[in-house]
PDB file of N, CA and C in Angstrom:
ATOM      1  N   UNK A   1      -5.216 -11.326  -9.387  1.00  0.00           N
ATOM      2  CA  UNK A   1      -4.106 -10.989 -10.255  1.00  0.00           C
ATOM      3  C   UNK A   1      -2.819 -10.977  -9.435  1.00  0.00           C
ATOM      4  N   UNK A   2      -1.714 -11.206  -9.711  1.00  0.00           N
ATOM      5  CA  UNK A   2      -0.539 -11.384  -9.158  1.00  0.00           C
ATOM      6  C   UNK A   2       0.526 -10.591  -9.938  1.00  0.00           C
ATOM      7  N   UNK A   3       0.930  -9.546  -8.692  1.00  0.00           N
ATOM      8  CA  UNK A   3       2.016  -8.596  -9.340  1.00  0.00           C
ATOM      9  C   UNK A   3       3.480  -9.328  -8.823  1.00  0.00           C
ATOM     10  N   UNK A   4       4.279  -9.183  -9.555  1.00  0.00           N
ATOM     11  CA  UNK A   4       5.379  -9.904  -8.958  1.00  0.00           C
ATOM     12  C   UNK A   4       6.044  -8.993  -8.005  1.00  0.00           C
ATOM     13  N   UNK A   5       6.715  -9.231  -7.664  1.00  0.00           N
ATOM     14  CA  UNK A   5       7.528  -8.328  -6.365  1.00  0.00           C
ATOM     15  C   UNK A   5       8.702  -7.175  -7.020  1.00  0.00           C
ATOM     16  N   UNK A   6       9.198  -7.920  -8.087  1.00  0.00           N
ATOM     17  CA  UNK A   6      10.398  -6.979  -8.650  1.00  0.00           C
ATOM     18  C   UNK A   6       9.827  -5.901  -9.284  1.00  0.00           C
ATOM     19  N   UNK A   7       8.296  -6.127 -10.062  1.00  0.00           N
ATOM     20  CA  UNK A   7       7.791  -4.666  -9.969  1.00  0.00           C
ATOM     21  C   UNK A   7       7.490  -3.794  -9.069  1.00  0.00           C
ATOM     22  N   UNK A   8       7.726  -4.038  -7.890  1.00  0.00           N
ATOM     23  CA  UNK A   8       6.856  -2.967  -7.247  1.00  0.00           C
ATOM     24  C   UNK A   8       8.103  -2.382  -6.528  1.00  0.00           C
ATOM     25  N   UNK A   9       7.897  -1.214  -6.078  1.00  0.00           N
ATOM     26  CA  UNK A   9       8.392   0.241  -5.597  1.00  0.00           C
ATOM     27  C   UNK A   9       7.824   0.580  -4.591  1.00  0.00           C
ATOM     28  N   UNK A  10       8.248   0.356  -3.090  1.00  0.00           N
ATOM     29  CA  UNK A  10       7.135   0.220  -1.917  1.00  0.00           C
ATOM     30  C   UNK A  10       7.551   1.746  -1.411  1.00  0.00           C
ATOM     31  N   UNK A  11       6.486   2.160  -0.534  1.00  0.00           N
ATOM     32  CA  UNK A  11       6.900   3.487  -0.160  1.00  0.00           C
ATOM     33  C   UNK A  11       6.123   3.475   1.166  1.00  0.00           C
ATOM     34  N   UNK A  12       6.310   4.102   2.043  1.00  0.00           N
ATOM     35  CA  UNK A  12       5.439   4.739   3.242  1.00  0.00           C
ATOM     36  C   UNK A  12       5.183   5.563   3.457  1.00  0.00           C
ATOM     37  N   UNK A  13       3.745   6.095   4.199  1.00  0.00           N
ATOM     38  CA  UNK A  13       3.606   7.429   4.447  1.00  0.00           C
ATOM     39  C   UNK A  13       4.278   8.343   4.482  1.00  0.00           C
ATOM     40  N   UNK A  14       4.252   9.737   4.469  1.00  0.00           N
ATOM     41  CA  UNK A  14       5.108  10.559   4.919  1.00  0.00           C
ATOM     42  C   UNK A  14       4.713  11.222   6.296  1.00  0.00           C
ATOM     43  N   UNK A  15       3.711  10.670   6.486  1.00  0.00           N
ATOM     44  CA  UNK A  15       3.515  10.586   8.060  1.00  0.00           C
ATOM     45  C   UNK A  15       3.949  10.025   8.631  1.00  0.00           C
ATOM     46  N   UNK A  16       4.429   8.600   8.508  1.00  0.00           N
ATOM     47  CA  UNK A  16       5.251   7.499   9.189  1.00  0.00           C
ATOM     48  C   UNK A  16       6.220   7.624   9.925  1.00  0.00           C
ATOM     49  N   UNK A  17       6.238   7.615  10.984  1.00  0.00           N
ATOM     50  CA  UNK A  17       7.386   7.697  11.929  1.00  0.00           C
ATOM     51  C   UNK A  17       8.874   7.016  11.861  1.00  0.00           C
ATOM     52  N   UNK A  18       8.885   5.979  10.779  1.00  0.00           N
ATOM     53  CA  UNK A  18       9.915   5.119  10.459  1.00  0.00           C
ATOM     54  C   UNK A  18       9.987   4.063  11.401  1.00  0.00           C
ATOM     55  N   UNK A  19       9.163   3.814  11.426  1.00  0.00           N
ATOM     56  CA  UNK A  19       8.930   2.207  12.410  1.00  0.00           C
ATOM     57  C   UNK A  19       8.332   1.837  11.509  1.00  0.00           C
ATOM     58  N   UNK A  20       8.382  -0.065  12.140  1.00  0.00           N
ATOM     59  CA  UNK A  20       7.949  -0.967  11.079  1.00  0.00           C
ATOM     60  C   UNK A  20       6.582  -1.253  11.372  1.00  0.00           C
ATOM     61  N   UNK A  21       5.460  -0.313  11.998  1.00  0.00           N
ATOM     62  CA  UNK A  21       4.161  -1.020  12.444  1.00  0.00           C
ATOM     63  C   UNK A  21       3.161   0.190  11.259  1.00  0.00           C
ATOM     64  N   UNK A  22       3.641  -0.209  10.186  1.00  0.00           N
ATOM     65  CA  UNK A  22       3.166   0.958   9.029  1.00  0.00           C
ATOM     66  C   UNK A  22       2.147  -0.109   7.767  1.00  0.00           C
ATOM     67  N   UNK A  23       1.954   0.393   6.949  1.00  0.00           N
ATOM     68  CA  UNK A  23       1.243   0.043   5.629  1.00  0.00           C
ATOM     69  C   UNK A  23       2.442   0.493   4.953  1.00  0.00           C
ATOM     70  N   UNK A  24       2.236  -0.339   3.387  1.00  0.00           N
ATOM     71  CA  UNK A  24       3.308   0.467   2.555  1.00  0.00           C
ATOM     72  C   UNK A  24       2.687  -0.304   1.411  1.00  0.00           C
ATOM     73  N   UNK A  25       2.923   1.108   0.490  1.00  0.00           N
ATOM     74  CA  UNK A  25       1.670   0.742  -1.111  1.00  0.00           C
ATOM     75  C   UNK A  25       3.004   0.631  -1.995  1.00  0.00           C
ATOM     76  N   UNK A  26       2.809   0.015  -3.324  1.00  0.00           N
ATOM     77  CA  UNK A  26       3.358  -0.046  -4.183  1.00  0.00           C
ATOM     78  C   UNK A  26       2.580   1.132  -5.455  1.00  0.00           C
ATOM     79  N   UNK A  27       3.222   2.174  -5.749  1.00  0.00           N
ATOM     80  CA  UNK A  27       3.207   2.871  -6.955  1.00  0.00           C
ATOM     81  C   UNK A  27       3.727   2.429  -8.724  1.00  0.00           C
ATOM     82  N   UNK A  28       2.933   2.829  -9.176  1.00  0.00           N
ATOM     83  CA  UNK A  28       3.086   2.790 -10.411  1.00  0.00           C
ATOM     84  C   UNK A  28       2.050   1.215 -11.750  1.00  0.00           C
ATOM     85  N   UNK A  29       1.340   1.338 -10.566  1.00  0.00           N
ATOM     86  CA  UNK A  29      -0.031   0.253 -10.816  1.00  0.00           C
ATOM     87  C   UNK A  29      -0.878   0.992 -11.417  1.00  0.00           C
ATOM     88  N   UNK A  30      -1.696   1.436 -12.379  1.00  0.00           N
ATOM     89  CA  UNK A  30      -3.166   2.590 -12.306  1.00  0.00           C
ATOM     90  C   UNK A  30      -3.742   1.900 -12.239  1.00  0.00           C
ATOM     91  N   UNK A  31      -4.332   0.475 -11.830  1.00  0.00           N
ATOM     92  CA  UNK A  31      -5.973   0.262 -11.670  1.00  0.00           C
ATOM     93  C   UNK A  31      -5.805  -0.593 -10.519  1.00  0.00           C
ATOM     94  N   UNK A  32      -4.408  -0.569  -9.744  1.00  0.00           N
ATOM     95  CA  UNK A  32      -4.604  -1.525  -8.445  1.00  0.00           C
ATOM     96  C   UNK A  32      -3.498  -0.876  -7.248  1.00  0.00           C
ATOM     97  N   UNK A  33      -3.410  -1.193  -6.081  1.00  0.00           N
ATOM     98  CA  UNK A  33      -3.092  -0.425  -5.176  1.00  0.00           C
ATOM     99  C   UNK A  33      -2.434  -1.379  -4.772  1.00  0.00           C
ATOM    100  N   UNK A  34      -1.078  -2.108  -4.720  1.00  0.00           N
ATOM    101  CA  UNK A  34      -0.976  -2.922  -3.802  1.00  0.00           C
ATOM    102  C   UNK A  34      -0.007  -2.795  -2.619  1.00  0.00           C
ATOM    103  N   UNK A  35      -1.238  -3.403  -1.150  1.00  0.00           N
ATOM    104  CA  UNK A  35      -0.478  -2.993  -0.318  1.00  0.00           C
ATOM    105  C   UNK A  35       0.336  -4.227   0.518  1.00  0.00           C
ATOM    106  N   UNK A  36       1.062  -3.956   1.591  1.00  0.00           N
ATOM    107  CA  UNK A  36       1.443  -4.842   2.418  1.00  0.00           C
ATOM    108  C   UNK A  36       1.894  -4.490   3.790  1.00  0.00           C
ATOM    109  N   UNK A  37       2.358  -5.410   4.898  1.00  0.00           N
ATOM    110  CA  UNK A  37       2.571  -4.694   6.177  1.00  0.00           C
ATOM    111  C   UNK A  37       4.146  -4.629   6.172  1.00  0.00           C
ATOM    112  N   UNK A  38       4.762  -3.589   6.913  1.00  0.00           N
ATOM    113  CA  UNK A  38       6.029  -3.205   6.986  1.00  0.00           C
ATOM    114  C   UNK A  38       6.975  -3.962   7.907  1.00  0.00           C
ATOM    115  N   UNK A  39       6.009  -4.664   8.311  1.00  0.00           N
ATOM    116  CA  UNK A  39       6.868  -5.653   9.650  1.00  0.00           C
ATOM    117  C   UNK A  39       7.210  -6.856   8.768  1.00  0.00           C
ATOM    118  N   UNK A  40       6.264  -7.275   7.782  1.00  0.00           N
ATOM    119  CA  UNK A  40       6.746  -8.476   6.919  1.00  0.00           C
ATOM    120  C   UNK A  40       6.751  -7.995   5.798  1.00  0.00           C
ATOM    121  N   UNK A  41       7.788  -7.925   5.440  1.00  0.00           N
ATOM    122  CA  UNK A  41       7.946  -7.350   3.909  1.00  0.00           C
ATOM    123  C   UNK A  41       7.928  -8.339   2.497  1.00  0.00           C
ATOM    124  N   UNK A  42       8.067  -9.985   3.083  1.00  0.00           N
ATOM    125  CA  UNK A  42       7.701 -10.947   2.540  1.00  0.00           C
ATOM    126  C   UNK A  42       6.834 -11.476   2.650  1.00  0.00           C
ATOM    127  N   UNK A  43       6.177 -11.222   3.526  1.00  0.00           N
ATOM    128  CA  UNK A  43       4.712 -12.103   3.809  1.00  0.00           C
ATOM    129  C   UNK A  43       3.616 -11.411   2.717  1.00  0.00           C
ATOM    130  N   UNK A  44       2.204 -11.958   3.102  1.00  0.00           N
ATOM    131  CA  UNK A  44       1.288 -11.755   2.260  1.00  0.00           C
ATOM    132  C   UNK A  44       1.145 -10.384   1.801  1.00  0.00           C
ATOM    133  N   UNK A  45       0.896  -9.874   0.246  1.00  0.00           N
ATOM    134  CA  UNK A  45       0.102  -8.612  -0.192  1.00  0.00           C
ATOM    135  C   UNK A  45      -1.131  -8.263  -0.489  1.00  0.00           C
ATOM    136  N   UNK A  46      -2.043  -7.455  -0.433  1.00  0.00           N
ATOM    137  CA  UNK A  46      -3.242  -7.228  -0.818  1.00  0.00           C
ATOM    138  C   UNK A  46      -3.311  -6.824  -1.825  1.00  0.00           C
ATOM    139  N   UNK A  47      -4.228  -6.473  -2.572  1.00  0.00           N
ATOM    140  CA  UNK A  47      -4.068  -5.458  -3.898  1.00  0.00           C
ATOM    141  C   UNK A  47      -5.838  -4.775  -4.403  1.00  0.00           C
ATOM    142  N   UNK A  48      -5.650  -3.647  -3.790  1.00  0.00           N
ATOM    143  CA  UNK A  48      -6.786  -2.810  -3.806  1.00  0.00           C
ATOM    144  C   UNK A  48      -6.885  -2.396  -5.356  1.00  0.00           C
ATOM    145  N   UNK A  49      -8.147  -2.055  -5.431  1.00  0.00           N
ATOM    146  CA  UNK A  49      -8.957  -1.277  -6.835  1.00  0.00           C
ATOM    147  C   UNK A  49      -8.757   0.037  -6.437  1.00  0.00           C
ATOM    148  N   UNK A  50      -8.116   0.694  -7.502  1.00  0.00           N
ATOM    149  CA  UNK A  50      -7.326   2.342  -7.031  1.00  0.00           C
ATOM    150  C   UNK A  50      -8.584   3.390  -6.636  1.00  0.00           C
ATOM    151  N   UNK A  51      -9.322   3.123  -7.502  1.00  0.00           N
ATOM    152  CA  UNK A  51     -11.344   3.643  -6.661  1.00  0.00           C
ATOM    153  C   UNK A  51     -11.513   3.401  -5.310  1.00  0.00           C
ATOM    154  N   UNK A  52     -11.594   2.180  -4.690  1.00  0.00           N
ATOM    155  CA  UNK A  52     -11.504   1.683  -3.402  1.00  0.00           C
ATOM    156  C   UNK A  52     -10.317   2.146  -2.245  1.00  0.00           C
ATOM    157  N   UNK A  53      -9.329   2.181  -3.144  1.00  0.00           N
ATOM    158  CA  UNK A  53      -8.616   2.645  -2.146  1.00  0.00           C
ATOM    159  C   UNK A  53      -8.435   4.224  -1.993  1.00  0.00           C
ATOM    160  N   UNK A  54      -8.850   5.310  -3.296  1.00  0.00           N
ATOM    161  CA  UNK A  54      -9.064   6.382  -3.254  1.00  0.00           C
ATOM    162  C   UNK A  54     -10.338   6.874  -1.741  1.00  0.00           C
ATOM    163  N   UNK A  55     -11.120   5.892  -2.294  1.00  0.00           N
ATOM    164  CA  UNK A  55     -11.957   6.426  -1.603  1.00  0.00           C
ATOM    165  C   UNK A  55     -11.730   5.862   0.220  1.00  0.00           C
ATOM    166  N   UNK A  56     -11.050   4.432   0.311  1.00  0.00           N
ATOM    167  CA  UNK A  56     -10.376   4.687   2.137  1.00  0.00           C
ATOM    168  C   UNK A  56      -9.751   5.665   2.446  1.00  0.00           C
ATOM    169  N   UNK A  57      -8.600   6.070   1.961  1.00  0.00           N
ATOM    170  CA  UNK A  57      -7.870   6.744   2.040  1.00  0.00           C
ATOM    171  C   UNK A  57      -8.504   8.190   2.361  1.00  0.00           C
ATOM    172  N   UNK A  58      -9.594   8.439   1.663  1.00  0.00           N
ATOM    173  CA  UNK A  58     -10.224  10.077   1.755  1.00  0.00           C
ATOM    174  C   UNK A  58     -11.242  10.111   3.159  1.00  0.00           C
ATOM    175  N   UNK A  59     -11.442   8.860   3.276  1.00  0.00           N
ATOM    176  CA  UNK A  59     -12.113   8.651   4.598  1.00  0.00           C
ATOM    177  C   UNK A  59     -11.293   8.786   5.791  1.00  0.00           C
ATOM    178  N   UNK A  60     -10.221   8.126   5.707  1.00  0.00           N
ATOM    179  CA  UNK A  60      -8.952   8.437   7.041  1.00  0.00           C
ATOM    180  C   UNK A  60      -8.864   9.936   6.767  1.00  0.00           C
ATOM    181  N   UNK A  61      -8.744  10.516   5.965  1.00  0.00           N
ATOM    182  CA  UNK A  61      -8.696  12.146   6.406  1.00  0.00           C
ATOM    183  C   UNK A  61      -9.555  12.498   6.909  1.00  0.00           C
ATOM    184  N   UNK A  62     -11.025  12.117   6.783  1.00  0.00           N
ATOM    185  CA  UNK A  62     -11.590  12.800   7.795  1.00  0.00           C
ATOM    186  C   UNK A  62     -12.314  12.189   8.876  1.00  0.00           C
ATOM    187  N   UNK A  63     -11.745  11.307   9.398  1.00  0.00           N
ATOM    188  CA  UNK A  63     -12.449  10.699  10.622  1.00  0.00           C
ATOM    189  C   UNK A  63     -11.386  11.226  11.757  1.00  0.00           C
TER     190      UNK A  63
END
């Protein structure tokens, strides 16, 4: 599926130090997550299943 770019609303951690060697998700998707890298903000996006990525995400907390 292909989200276009003008929808999305990118954000970064609030852990993020404000450097560009980050992840950054787009909000306001409910059944997809899409992410991309902060160093290329044009280059390629991924786009996770919000289940899938619920559940990485709960795993980085506790490893």
């Amino acid at each position: 599926m292909r989200i276009p770019d003008y929808d999305l609303s990118w954000r970064k951690s609030t852990y993020s130090t404000g450097g560009d060697n980050c992840l950054e998700v787009a909000d306001g998707h409910p059944t997809l997550i899409p992410v991309r890298d902060s160093k290329t903000p044009l280059g390629p996006k991924l786009a996770f299943r919000a289940e899938a990525w619920s559940v990485f995400v709960e795993n980085i907390k506790h490893s």
